[in-house]
PDB file of N, CA and C in Angstrom:
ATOM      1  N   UNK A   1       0.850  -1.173   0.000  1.00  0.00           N
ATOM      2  CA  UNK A   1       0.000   0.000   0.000  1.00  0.00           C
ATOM      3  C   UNK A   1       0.897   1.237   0.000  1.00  0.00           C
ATOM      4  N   UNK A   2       0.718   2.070  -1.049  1.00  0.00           N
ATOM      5  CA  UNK A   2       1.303   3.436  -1.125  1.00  0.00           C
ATOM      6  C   UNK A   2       0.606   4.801  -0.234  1.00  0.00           C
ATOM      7  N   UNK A   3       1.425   5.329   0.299  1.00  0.00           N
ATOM      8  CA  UNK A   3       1.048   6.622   1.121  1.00  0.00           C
ATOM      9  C   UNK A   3       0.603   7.523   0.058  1.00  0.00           C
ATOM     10  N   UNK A   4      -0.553   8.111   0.555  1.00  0.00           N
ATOM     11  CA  UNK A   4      -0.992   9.444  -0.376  1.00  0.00           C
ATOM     12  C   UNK A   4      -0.345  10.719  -0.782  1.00  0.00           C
ATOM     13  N   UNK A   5       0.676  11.125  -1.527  1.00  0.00           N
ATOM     14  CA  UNK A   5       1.302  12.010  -1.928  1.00  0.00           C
ATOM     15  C   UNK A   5       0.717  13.301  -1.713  1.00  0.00           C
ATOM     16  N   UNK A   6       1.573  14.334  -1.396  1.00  0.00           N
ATOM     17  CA  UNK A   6       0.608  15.385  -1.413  1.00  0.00           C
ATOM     18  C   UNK A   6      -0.059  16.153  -2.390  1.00  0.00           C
ATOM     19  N   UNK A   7       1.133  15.872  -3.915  1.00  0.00           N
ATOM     20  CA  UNK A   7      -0.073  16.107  -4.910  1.00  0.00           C
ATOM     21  C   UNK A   7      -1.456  15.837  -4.935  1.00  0.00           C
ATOM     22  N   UNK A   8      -1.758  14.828  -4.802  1.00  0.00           N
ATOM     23  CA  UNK A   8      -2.831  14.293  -5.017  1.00  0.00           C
ATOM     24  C   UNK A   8      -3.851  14.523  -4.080  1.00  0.00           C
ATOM     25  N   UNK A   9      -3.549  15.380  -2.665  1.00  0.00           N
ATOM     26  CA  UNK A   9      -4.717  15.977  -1.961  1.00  0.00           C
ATOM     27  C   UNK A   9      -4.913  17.210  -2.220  1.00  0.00           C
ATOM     28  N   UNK A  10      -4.633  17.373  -2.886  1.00  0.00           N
ATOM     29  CA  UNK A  10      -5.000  18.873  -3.755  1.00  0.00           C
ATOM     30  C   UNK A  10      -6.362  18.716  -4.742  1.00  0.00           C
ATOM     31  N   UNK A  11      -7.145  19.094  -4.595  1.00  0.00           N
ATOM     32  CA  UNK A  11      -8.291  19.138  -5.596  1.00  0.00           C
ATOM     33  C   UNK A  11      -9.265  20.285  -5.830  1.00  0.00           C
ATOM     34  N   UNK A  12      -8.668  21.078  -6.591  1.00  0.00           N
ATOM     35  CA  UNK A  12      -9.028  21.832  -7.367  1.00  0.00           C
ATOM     36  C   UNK A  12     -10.769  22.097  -7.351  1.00  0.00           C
ATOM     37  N   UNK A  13     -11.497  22.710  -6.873  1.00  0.00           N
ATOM     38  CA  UNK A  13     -12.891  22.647  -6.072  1.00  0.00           C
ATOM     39  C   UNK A  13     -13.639  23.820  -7.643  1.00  0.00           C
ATOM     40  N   UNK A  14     -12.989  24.870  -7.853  1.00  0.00           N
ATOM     41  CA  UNK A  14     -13.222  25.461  -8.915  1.00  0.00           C
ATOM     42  C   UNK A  14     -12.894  25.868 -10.364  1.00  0.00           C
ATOM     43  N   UNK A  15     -12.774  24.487 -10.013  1.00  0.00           N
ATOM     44  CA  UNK A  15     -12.618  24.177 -12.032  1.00  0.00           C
ATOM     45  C   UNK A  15     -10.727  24.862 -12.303  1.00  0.00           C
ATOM     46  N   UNK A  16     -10.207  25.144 -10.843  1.00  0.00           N
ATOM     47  CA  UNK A  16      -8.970  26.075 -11.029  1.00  0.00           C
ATOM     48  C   UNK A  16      -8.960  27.301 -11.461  1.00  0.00           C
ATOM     49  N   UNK A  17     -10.294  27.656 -10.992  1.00  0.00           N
ATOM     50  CA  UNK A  17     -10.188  29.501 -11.454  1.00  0.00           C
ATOM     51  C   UNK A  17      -9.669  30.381 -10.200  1.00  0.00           C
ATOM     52  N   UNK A  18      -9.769  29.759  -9.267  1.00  0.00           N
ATOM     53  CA  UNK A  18      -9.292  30.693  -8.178  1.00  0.00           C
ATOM     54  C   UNK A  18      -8.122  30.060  -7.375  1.00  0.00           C
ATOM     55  N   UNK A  19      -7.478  28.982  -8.228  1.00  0.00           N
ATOM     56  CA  UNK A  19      -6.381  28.772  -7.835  1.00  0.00           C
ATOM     57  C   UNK A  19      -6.165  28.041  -6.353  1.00  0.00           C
ATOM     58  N   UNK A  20      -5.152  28.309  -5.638  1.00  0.00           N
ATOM     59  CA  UNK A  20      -5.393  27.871  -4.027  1.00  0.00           C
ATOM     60  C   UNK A  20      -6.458  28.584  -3.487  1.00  0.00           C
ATOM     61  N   UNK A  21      -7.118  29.579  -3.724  1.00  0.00           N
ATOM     62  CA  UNK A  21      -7.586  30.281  -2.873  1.00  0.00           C
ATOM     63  C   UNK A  21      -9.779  29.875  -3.060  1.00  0.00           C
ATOM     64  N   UNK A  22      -9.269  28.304  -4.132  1.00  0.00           N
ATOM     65  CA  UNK A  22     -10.928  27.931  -3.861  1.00  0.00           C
ATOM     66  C   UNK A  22     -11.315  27.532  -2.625  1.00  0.00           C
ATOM     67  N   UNK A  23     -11.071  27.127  -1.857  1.00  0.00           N
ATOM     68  CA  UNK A  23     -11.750  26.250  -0.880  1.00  0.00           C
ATOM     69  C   UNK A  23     -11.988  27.671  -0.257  1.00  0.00           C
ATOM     70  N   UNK A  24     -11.185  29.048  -0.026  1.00  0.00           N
ATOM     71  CA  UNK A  24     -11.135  30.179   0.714  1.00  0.00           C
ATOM     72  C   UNK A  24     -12.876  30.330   0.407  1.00  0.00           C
ATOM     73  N   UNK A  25     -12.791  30.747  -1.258  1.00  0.00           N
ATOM     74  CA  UNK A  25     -13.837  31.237  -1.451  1.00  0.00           C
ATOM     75  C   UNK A  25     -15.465  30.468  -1.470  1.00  0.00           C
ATOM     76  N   UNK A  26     -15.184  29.219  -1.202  1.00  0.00           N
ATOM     77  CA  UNK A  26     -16.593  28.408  -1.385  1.00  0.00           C
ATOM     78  C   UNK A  26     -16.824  28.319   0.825  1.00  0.00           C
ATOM     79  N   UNK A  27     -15.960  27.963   1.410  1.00  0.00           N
ATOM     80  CA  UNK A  27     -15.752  28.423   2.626  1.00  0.00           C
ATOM     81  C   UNK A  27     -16.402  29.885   3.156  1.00  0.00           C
ATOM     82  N   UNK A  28     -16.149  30.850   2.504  1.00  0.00           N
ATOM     83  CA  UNK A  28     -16.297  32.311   2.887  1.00  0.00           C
ATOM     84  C   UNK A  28     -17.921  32.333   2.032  1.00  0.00           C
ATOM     85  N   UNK A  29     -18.273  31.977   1.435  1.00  0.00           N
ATOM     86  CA  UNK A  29     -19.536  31.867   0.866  1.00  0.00           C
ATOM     87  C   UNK A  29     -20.707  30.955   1.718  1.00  0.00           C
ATOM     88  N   UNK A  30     -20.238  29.424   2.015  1.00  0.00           N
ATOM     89  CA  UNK A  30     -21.072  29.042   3.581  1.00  0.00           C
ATOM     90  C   UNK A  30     -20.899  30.094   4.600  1.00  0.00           C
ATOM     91  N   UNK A  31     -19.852  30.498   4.992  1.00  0.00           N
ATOM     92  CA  UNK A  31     -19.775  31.200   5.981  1.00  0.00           C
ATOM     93  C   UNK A  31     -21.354  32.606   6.074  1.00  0.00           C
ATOM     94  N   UNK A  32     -21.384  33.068   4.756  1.00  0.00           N
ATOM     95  CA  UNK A  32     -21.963  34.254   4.589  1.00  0.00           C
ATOM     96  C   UNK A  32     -23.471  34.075   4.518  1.00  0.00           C
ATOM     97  N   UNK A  33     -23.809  32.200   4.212  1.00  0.00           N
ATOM     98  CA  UNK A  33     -25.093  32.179   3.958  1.00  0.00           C
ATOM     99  C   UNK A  33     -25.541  31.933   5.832  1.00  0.00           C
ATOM    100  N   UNK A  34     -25.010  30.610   6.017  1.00  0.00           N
ATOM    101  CA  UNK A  34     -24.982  30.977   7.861  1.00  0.00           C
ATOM    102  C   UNK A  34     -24.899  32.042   8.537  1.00  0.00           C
ATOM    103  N   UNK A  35     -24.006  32.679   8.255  1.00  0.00           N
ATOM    104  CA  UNK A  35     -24.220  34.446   9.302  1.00  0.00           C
ATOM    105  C   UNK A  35     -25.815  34.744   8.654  1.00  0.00           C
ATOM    106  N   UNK A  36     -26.407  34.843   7.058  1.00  0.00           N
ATOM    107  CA  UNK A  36     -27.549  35.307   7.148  1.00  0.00           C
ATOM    108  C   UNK A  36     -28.725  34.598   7.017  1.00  0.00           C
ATOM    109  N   UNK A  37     -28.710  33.082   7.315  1.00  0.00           N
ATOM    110  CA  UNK A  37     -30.082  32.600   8.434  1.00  0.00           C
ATOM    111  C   UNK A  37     -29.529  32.717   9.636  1.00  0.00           C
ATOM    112  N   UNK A  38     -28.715  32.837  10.402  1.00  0.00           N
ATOM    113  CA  UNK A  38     -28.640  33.202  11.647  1.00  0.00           C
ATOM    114  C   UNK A  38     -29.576  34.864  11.961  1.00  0.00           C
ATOM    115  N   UNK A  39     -29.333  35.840  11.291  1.00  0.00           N
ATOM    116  CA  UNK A  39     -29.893  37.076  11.200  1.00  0.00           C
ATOM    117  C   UNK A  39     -30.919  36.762  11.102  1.00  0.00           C
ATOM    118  N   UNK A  40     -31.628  36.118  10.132  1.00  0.00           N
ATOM    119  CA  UNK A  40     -33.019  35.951   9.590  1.00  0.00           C
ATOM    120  C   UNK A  40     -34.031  35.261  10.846  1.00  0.00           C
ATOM    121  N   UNK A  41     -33.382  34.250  11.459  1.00  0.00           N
ATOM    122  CA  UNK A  41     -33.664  33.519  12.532  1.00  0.00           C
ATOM    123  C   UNK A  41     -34.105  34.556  13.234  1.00  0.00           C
ATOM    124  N   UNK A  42     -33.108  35.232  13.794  1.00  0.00           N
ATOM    125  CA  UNK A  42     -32.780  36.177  15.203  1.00  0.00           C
ATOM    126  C   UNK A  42     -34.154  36.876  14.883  1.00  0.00           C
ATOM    127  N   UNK A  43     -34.288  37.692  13.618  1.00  0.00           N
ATOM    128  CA  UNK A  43     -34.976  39.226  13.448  1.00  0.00           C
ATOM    129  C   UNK A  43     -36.548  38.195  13.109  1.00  0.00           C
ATOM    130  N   UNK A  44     -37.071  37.212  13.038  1.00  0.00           N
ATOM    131  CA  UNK A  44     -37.886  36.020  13.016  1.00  0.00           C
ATOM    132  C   UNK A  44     -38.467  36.162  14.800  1.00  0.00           C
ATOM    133  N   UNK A  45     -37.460  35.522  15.219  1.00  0.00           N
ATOM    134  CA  UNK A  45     -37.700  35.611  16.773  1.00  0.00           C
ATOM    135  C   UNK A  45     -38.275  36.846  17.553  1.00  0.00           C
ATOM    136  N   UNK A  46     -37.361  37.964  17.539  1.00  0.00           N
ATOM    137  CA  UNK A  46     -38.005  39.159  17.917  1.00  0.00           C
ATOM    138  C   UNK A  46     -39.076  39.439  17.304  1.00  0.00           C
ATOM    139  N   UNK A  47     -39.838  39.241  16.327  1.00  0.00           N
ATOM    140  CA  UNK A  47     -41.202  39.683  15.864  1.00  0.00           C
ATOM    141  C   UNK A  47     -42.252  38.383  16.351  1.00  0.00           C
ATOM    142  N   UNK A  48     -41.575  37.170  16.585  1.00  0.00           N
ATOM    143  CA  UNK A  48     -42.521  36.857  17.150  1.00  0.00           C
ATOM    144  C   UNK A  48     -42.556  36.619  18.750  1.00  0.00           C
ATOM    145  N   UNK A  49     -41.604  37.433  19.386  1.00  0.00           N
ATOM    146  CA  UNK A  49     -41.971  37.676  21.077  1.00  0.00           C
ATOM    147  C   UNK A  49     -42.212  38.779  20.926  1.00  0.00           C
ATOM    148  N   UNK A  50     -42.454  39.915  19.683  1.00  0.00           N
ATOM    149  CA  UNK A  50     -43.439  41.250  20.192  1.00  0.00           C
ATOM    150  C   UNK A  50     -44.899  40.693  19.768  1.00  0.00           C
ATOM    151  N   UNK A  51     -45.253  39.932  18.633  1.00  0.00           N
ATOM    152  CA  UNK A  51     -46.755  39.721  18.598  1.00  0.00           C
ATOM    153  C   UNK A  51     -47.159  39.082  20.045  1.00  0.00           C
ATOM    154  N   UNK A  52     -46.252  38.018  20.718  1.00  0.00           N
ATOM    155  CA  UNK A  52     -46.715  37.651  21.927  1.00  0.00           C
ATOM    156  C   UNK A  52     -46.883  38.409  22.884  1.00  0.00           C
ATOM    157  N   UNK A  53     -46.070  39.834  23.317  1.00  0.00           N
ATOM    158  CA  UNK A  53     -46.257  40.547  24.007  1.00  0.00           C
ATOM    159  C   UNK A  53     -47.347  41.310  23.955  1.00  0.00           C
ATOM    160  N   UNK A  54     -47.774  41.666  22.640  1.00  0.00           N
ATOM    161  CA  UNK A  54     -49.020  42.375  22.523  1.00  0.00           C
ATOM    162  C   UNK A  54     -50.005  41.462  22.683  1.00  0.00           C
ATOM    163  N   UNK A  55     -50.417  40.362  22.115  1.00  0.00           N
ATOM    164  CA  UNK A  55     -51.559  39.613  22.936  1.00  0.00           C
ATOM    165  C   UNK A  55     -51.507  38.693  23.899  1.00  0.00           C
ATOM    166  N   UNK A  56     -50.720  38.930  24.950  1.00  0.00           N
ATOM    167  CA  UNK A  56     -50.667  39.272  26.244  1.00  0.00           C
ATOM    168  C   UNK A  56     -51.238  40.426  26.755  1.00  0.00           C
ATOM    169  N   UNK A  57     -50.766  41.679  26.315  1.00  0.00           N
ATOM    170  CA  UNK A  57     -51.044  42.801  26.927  1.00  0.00           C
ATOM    171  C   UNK A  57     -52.889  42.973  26.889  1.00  0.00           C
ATOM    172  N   UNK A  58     -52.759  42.351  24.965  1.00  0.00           N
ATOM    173  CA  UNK A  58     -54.507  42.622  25.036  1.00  0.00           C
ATOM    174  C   UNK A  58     -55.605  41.970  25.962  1.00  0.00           C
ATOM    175  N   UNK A  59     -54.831  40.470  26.404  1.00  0.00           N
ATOM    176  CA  UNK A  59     -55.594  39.971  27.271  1.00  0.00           C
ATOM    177  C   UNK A  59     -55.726  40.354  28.881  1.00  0.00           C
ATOM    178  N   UNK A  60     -54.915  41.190  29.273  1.00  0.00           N
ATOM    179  CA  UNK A  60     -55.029  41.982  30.411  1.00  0.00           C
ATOM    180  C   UNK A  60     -55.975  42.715  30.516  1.00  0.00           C
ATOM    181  N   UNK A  61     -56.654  43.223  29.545  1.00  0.00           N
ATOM    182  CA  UNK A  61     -57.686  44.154  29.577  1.00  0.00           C
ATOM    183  C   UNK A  61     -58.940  43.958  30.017  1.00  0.00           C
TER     184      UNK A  61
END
């Protein structure tokens, strides 16, 4: 059995248009969709603990 060379863990993710720096950019692109369902989540949440707060409040009445 032959050890895996390090050529050969190299694989080229974008067709080699961005050189070493694909994995950067497909990496930094998950990164950007996660940061914005995380936001989406968050600003999701706060609108729905103000509708709860208001009918709460209405049922105090």
């Amino acid at each position: 059995m032959t050890p895996i060379s390090l050529d050969t863990t190299y694989i080229p993710l974008l067709h080699g248009a961005g050189g070493a720096y694909d994995e950067a950019i497909i990496f930094g692109g998950i990164g950007v969709i996660l940061v914005a369902l995380a936001y989406l989540s968050w600003r999701a949440s706060k609108g729905k603990e103000e509708r709860r707060k208001k009918r709460k409040a209405r049922r105090k009445r």
